[in-house]
Protein backbone atom coordinates (compact mmCIF):
# COMPACT_ATOMS: atom_id res chain seq x y z
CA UNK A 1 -29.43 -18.34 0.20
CA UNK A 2 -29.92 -15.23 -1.42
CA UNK A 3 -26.27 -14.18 -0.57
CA UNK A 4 -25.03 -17.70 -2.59
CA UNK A 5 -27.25 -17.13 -5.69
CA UNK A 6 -26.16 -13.53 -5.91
CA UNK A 7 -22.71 -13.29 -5.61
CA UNK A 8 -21.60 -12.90 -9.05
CA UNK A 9 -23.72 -9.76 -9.51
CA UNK A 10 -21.80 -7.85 -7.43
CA UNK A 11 -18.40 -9.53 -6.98
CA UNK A 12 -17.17 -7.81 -10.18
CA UNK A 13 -17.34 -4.16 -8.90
CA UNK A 14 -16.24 -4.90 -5.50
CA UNK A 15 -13.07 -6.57 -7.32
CA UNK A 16 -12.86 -3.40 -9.73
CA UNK A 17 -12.47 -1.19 -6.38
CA UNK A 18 -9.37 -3.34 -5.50
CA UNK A 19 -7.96 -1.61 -8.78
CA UNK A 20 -8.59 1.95 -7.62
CA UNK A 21 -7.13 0.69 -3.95
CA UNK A 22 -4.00 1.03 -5.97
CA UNK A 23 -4.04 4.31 -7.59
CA UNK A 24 -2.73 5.53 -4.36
CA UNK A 25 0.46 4.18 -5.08
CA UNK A 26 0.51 7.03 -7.61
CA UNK A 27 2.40 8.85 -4.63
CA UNK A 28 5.72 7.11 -5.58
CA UNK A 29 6.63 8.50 -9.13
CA UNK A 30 4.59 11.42 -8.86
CA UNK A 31 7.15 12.70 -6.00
CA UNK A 32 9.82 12.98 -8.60
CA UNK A 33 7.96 14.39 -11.12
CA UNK A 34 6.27 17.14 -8.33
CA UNK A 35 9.95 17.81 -6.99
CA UNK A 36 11.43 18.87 -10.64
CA UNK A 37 8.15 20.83 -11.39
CA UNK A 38 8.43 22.75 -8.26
CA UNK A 39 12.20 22.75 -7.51
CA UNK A 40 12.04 20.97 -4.36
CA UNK A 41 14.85 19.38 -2.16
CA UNK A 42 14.07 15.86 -1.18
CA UNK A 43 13.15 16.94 2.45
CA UNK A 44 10.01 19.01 0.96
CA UNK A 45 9.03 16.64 -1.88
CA UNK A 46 8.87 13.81 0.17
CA UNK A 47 5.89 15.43 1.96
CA UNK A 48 4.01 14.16 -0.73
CA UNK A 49 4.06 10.63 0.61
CA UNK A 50 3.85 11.37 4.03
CA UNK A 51 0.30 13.52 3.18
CA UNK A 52 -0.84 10.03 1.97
CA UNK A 53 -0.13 7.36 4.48
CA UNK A 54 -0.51 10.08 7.58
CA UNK A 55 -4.29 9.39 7.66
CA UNK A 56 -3.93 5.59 7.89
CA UNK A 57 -3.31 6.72 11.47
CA UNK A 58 -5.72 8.96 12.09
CA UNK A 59 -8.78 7.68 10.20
CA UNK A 60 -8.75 3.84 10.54
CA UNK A 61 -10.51 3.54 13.80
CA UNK A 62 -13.01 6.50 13.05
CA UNK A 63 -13.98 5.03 9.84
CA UNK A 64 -14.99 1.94 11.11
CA UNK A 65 -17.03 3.34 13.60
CA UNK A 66 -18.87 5.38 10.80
CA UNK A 67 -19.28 1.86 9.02
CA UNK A 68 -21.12 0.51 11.64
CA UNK A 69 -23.72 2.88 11.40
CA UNK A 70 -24.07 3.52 7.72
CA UNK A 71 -22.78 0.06 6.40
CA UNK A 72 -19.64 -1.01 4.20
CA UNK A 73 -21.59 -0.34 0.87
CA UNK A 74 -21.89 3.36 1.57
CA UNK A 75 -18.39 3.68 2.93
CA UNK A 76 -16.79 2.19 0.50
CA UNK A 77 -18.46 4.65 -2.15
CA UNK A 78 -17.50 8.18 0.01
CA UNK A 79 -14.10 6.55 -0.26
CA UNK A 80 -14.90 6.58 -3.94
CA UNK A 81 -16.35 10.33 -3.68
CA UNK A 82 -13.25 11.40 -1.77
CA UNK A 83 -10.83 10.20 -4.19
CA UNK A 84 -12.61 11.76 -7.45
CA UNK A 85 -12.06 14.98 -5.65
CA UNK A 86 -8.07 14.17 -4.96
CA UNK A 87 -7.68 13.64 -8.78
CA UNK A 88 -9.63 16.85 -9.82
CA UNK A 89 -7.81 19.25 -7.17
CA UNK A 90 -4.28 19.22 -9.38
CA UNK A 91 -6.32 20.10 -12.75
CA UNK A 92 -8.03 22.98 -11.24
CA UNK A 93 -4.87 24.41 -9.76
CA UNK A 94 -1.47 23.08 -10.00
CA UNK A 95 0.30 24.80 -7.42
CA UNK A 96 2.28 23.10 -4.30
CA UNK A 97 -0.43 23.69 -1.53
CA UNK A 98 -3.08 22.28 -3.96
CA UNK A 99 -0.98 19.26 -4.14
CA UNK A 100 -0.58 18.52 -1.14
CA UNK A 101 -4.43 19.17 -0.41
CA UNK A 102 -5.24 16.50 -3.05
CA UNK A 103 -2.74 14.08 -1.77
CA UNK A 104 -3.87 14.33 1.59
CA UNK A 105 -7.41 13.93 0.08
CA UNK A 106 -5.98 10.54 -1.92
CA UNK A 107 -4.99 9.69 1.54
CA UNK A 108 -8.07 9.78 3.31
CA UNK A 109 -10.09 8.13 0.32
CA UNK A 110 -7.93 5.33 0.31
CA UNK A 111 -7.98 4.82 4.41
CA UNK A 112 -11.60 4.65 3.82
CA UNK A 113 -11.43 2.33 1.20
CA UNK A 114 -8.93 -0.31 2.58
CA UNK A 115 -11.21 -0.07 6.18
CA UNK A 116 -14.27 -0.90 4.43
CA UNK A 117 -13.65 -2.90 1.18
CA UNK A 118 -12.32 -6.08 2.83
CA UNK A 119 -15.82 -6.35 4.38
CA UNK A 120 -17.63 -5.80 1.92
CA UNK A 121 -16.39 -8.20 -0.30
CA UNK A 122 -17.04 -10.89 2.78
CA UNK A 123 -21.09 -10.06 1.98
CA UNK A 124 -20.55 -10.97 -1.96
CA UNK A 125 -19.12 -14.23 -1.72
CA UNK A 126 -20.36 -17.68 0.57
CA UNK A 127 -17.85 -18.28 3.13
CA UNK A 128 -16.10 -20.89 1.30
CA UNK A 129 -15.00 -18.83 -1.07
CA UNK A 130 -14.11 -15.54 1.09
CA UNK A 131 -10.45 -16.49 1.40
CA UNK A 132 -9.38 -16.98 -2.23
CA UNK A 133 -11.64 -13.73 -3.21
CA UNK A 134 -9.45 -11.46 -0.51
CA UNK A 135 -6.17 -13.09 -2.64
CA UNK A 136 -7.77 -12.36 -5.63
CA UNK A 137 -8.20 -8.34 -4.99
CA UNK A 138 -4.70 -8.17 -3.10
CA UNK A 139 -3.66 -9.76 -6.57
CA UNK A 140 -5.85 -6.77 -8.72
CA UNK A 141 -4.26 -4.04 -6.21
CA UNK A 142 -1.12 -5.47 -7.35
CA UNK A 143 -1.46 -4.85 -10.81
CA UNK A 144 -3.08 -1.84 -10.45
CA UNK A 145 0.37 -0.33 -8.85
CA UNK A 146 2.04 -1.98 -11.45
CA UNK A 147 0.28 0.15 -14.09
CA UNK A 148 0.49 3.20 -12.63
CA UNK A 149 3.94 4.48 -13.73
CA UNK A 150 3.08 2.83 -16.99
CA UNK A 151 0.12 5.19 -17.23
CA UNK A 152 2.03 8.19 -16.26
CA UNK A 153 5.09 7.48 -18.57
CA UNK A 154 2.00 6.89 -21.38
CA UNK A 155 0.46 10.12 -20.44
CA UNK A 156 3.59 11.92 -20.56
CA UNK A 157 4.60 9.90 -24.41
CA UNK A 158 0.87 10.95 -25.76
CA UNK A 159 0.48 14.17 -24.11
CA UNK A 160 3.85 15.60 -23.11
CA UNK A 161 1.96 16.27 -19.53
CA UNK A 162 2.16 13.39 -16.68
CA UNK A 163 -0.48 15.08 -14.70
CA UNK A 164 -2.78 13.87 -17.57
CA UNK A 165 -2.36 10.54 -14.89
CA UNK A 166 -5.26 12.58 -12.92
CA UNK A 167 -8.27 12.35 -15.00
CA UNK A 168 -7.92 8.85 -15.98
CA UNK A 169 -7.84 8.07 -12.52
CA UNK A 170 -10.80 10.25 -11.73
CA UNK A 171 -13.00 8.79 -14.34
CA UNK A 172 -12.28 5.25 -13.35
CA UNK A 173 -13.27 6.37 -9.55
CA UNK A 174 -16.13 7.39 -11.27
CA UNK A 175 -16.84 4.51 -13.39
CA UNK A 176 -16.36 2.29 -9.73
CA UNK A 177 -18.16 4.31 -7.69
CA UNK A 178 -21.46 4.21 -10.45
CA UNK A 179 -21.09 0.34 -11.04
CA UNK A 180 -20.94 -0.11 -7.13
CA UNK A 181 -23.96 2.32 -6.39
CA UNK A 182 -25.70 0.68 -9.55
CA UNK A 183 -25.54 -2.73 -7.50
CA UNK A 184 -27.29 -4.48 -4.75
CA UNK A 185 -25.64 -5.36 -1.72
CA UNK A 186 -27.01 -7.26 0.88
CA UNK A 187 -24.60 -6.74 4.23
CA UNK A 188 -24.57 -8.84 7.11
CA UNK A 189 -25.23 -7.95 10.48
CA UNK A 190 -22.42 -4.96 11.07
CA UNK A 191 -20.19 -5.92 14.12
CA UNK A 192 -19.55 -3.94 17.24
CA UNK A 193 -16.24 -2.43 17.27
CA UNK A 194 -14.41 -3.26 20.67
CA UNK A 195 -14.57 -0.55 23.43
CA UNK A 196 -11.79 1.48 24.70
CA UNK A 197 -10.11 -1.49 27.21
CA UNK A 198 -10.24 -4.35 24.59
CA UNK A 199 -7.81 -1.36 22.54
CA UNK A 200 -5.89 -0.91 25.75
CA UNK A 201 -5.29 -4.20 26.29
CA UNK A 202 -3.91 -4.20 22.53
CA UNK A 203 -1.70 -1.53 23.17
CA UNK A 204 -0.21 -3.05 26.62
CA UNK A 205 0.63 -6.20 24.69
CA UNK A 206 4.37 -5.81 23.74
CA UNK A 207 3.93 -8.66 20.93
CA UNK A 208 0.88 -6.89 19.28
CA UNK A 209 3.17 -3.29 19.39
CA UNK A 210 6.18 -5.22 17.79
CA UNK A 211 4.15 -6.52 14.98
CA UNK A 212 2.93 -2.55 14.66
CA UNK A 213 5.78 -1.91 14.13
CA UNK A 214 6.65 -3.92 11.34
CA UNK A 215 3.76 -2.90 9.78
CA UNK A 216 5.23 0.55 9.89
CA UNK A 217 8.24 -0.29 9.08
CA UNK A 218 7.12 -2.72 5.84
CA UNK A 219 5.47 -0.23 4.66
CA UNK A 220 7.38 3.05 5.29
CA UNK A 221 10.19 0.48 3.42
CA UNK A 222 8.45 -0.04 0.11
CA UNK A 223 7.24 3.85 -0.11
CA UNK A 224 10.25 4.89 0.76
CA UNK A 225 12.68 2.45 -2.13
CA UNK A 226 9.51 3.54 -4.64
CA UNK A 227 10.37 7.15 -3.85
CA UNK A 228 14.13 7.24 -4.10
CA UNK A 229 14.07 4.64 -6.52
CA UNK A 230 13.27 7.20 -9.84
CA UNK A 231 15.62 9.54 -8.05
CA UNK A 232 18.67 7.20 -7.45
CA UNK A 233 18.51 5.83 -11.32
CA UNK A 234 18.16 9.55 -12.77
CA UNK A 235 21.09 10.71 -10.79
CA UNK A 236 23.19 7.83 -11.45
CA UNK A 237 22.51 7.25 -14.96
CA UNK A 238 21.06 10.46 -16.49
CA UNK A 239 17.99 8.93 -17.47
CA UNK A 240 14.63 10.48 -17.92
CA UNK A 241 12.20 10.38 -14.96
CA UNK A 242 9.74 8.76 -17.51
CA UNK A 243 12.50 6.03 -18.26
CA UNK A 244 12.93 5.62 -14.16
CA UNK A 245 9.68 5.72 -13.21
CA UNK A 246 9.22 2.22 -15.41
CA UNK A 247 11.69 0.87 -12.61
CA UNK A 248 8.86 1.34 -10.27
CA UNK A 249 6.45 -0.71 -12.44
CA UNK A 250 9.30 -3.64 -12.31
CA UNK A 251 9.39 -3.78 -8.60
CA UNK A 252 5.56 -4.18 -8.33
CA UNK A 253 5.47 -6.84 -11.34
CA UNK A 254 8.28 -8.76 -8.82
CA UNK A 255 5.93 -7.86 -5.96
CA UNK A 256 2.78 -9.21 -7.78
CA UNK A 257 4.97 -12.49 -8.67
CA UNK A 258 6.11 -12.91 -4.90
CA UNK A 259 2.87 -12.69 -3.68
CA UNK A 260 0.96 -15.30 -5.88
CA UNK A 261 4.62 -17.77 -5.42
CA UNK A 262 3.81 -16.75 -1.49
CA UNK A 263 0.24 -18.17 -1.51
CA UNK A 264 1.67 -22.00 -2.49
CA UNK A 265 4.68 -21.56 -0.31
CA UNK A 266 3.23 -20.31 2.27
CA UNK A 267 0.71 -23.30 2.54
CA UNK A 268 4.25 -25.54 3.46
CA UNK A 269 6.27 -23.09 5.24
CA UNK A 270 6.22 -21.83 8.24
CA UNK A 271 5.98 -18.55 7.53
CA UNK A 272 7.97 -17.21 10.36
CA UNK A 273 11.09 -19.04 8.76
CA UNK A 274 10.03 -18.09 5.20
CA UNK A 275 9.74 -14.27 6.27
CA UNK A 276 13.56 -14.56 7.90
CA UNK A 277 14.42 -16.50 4.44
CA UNK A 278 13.28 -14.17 2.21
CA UNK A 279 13.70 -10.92 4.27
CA UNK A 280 17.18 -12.22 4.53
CA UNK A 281 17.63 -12.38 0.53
CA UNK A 282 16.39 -8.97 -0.01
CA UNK A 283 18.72 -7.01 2.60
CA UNK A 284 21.41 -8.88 0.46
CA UNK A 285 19.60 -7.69 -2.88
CA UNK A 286 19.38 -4.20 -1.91
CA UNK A 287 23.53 -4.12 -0.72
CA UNK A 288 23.84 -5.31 -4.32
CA UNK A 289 21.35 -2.57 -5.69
CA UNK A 290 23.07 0.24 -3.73
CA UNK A 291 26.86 -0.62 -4.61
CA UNK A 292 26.21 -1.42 -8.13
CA UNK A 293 26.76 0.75 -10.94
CA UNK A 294 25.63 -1.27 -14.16
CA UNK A 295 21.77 -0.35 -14.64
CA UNK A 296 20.97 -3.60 -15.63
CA UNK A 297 22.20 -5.24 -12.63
CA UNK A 298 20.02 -2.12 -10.42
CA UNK A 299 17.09 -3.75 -12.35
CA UNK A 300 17.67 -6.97 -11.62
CA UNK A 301 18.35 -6.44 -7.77
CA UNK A 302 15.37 -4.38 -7.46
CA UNK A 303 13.38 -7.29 -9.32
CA UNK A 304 14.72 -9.32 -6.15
CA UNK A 305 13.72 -6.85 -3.57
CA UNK A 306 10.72 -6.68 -4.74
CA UNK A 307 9.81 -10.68 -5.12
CA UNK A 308 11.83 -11.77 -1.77
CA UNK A 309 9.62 -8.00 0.40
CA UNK A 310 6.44 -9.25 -1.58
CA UNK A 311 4.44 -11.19 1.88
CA UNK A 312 5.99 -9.34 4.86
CA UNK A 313 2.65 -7.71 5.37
CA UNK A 314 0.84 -10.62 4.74
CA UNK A 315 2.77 -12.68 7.23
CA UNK A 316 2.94 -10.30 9.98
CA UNK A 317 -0.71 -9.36 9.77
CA UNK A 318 -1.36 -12.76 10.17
CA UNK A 319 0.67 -13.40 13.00
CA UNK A 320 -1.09 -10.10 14.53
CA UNK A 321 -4.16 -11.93 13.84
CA UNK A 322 -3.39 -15.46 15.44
CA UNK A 323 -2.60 -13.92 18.38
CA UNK A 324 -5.84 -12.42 19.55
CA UNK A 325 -8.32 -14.26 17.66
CA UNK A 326 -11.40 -12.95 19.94
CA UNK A 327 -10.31 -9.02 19.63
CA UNK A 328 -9.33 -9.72 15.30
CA UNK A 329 -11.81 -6.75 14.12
CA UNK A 330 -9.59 -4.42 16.82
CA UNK A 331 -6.11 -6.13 15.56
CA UNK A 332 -7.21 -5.49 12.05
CA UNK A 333 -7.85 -1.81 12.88
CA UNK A 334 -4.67 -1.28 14.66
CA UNK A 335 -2.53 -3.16 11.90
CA UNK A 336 -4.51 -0.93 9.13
CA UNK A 337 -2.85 2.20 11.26
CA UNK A 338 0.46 0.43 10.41
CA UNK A 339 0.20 1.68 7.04
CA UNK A 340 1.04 5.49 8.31
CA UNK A 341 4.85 3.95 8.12
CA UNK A 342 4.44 5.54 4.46
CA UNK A 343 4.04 8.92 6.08
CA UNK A 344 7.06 8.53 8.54
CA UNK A 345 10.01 6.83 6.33
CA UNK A 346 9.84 8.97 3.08
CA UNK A 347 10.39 12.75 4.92
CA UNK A 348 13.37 10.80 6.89
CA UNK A 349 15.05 9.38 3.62
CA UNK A 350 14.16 13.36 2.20
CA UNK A 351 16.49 14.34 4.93
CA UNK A 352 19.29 12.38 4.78
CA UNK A 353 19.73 12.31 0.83
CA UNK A 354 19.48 15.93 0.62
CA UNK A 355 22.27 15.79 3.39
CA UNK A 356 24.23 12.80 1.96
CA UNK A 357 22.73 12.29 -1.48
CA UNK A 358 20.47 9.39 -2.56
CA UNK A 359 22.41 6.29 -1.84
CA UNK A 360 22.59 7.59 1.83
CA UNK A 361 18.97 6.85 1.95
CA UNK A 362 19.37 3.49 0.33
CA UNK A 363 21.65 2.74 3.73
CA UNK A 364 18.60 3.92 5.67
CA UNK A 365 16.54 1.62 3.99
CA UNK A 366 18.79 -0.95 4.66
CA UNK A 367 18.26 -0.85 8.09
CA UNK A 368 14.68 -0.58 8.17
CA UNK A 369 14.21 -3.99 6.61
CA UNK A 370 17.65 -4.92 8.79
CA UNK A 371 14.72 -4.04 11.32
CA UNK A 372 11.95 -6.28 9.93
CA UNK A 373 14.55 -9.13 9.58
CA UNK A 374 15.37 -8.74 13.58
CA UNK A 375 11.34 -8.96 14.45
CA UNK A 376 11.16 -11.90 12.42
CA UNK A 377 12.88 -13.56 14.42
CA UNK A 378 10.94 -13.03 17.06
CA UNK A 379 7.73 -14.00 16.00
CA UNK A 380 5.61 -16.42 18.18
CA UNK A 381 5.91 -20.25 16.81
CA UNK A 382 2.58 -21.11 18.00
CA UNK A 383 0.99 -17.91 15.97
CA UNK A 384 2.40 -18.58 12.72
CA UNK A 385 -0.39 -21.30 11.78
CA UNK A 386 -4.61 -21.71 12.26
């Protein structure tokens, strides 16, 4: 009972550290904007990414072995620690090692934070109610990414410096971090994690890898367009990286659209068939997007990607999910890893644009959702629905 009557209490702050999940998204636009302060070819500045989303693979199964034994509440608030530190690192020294420290550092603060938060927020609402609440921070991450080039393009109008991005960041961590420690949790009983031949099993399972893999490759897709993105408009229209960056913002405002449009759809479709549908509509977008040379039909198209890319990772995690239901704490983990696709597609696209220039790497990403479209198609009928 006490869980029911206290709920509200500490819903809000558990919500609020959806928001800072976002902030690493900060990754896409600040690539640019790192590249032209440093005078980096793609290949180097897309390191930047790859120091982010690298941990998701190294970190997720470690982490929730360390919440097991010191609960979600304190997890989620190192995660909260870690990332203050990220945000402080480029004001103390802005050089390119210190960078990539403190992006590596966002990284690791985030892994901890998208292990552990989910979780949590299953101890702050009644069970009823623990569905709509993980839509509801999903939806807050959302907006959260969609702010953050409007922050940096703000910070760069007010203060002539984008890195001024850092300390707002830092003092919201802050601001989470004291609400959260502030507020009483009471956690459920902490489940085992699965021992070393439940994982195998996972890993022998050619469905489970293929849904991995889209994962990755979802993903490694988004980080990758949100990278090139600033670049491709800037070198095609001679636009600021400020003015760009705000082309960012409109792909996650699509995203955040898709994904609420996704939650009613989704409750009629099968989403098997509504991933090839809409998968299907944004390869075609992003052909438009890469052939087109009127910026406000770029806009548009990248509007479309974003709406019709919004609930791959939605819909394969789910199908990842349906298929083991008595191993779903040791899916989860392994789907979570999926996220490292961030740290593989972005130094690939570096490569071949600084090779064959940015719409090279808009071919690459072509194929990559190509790629997600093909394993679509193969997802299990019988998975795709409780």
């Amino acid at each position: 009972m006490n869980k029911v009557k206290s709920w509200n209490a500490a819903l809000l702050p558990v919500l609020f550290g959806f928001f800072i999940m976002g902030f690493v998204d900060v990754v896409n636009l600040s690539t640019s904007y790192v590249k032209a302060d440093f005078s980096l070819n793609d290949k180097t500045a897309n390191l930047l990414p790859m120091m982010v989303f690298f941990w998701f693979a190294v970190c997720s199964m470690p982490v929730g072995k360390l919440m097991n034994k010191i609960g979600r509440k304190s997890t989620v608030l190192i995660s909260a620690a870690v990332t203050i530190v990220a945000m402080v690192l480029p004001l103390i020294s802005y050089t390119f090692p210190v960078v990539l420290a403190a992006f590596a550092l966002l990284g690791i603060g985030n892994t901890i934070l998208q292990v552990s938060l989910n979780p949590l927020l299953t101890d702050v609402v009644s069970g009823d109610r623990t569905t709509s609440m993980l839509t509801l921070g999903q939806f807050i991450k959302a907006i959260s990414s969609t702010l953050g080039p409007v922050i940096i393009s703000a910070a760069v109008g007010l203060f002539g410096n984008w890195k001024m991005v850092f300390p707002i960041y830092a003092t919201l961590t802050a601001a989470s971090l004291l609400w959260l420690a502030l507020t009483p949790v009471k956690e459920t009983d902490q489940v085992a994690q699965g021992d070393g031949k439940q994982v195998r099993k996972l890993l022998s399972d050619p469905y489970i890898i293929m849904l991995f893999f889209a994962i990755l490759l979802s993903v490694g897709f988004e980080i990758g367009l949100m990278t090139t993105v600033p670049k491709y408009m800037t070198e095609q229209f001679g636009i600021s990286l400020q003015e760009a960056g705000l082309g960012c913002s409109l792909y996650y405002i699509a995203r955040t659209i898709g994904t609420f449009l996704g939650s009613i759809l989704l409750t009629r479709c099968r989403p098997a068939a509504f991933l090839k549908v809409t998968v299907a509509a944004g390869v075609a977008a992003l052909v438009v997007f890469a052939l087109g040379h009127n910026q406000t039909l770029l806009l548009v198209c990248l509007f479309l990607v974003g709406l019709f890319c919004a609930n791959i990772f939605a819909i394969v995690f789910g199908a990842a999910m349906s298929a083991h239901k008595d191993m779903a704490n040791d899916v989860s983990a392994l789907m979570i890893m999926g996220v490292a696709g961030g740290a593989l597609v972005p130094p690939l696209l570096g490569i071949i644009s600084d090779a064959m220039g940015q719409r090279a790497s808009l071919v690459a990403l072509m194929a990559v959702l190509a790629g997600i479209l093909a394993i679509a198609f193969l997802i299990k009928k019988d998975t795709e629905k409780e």
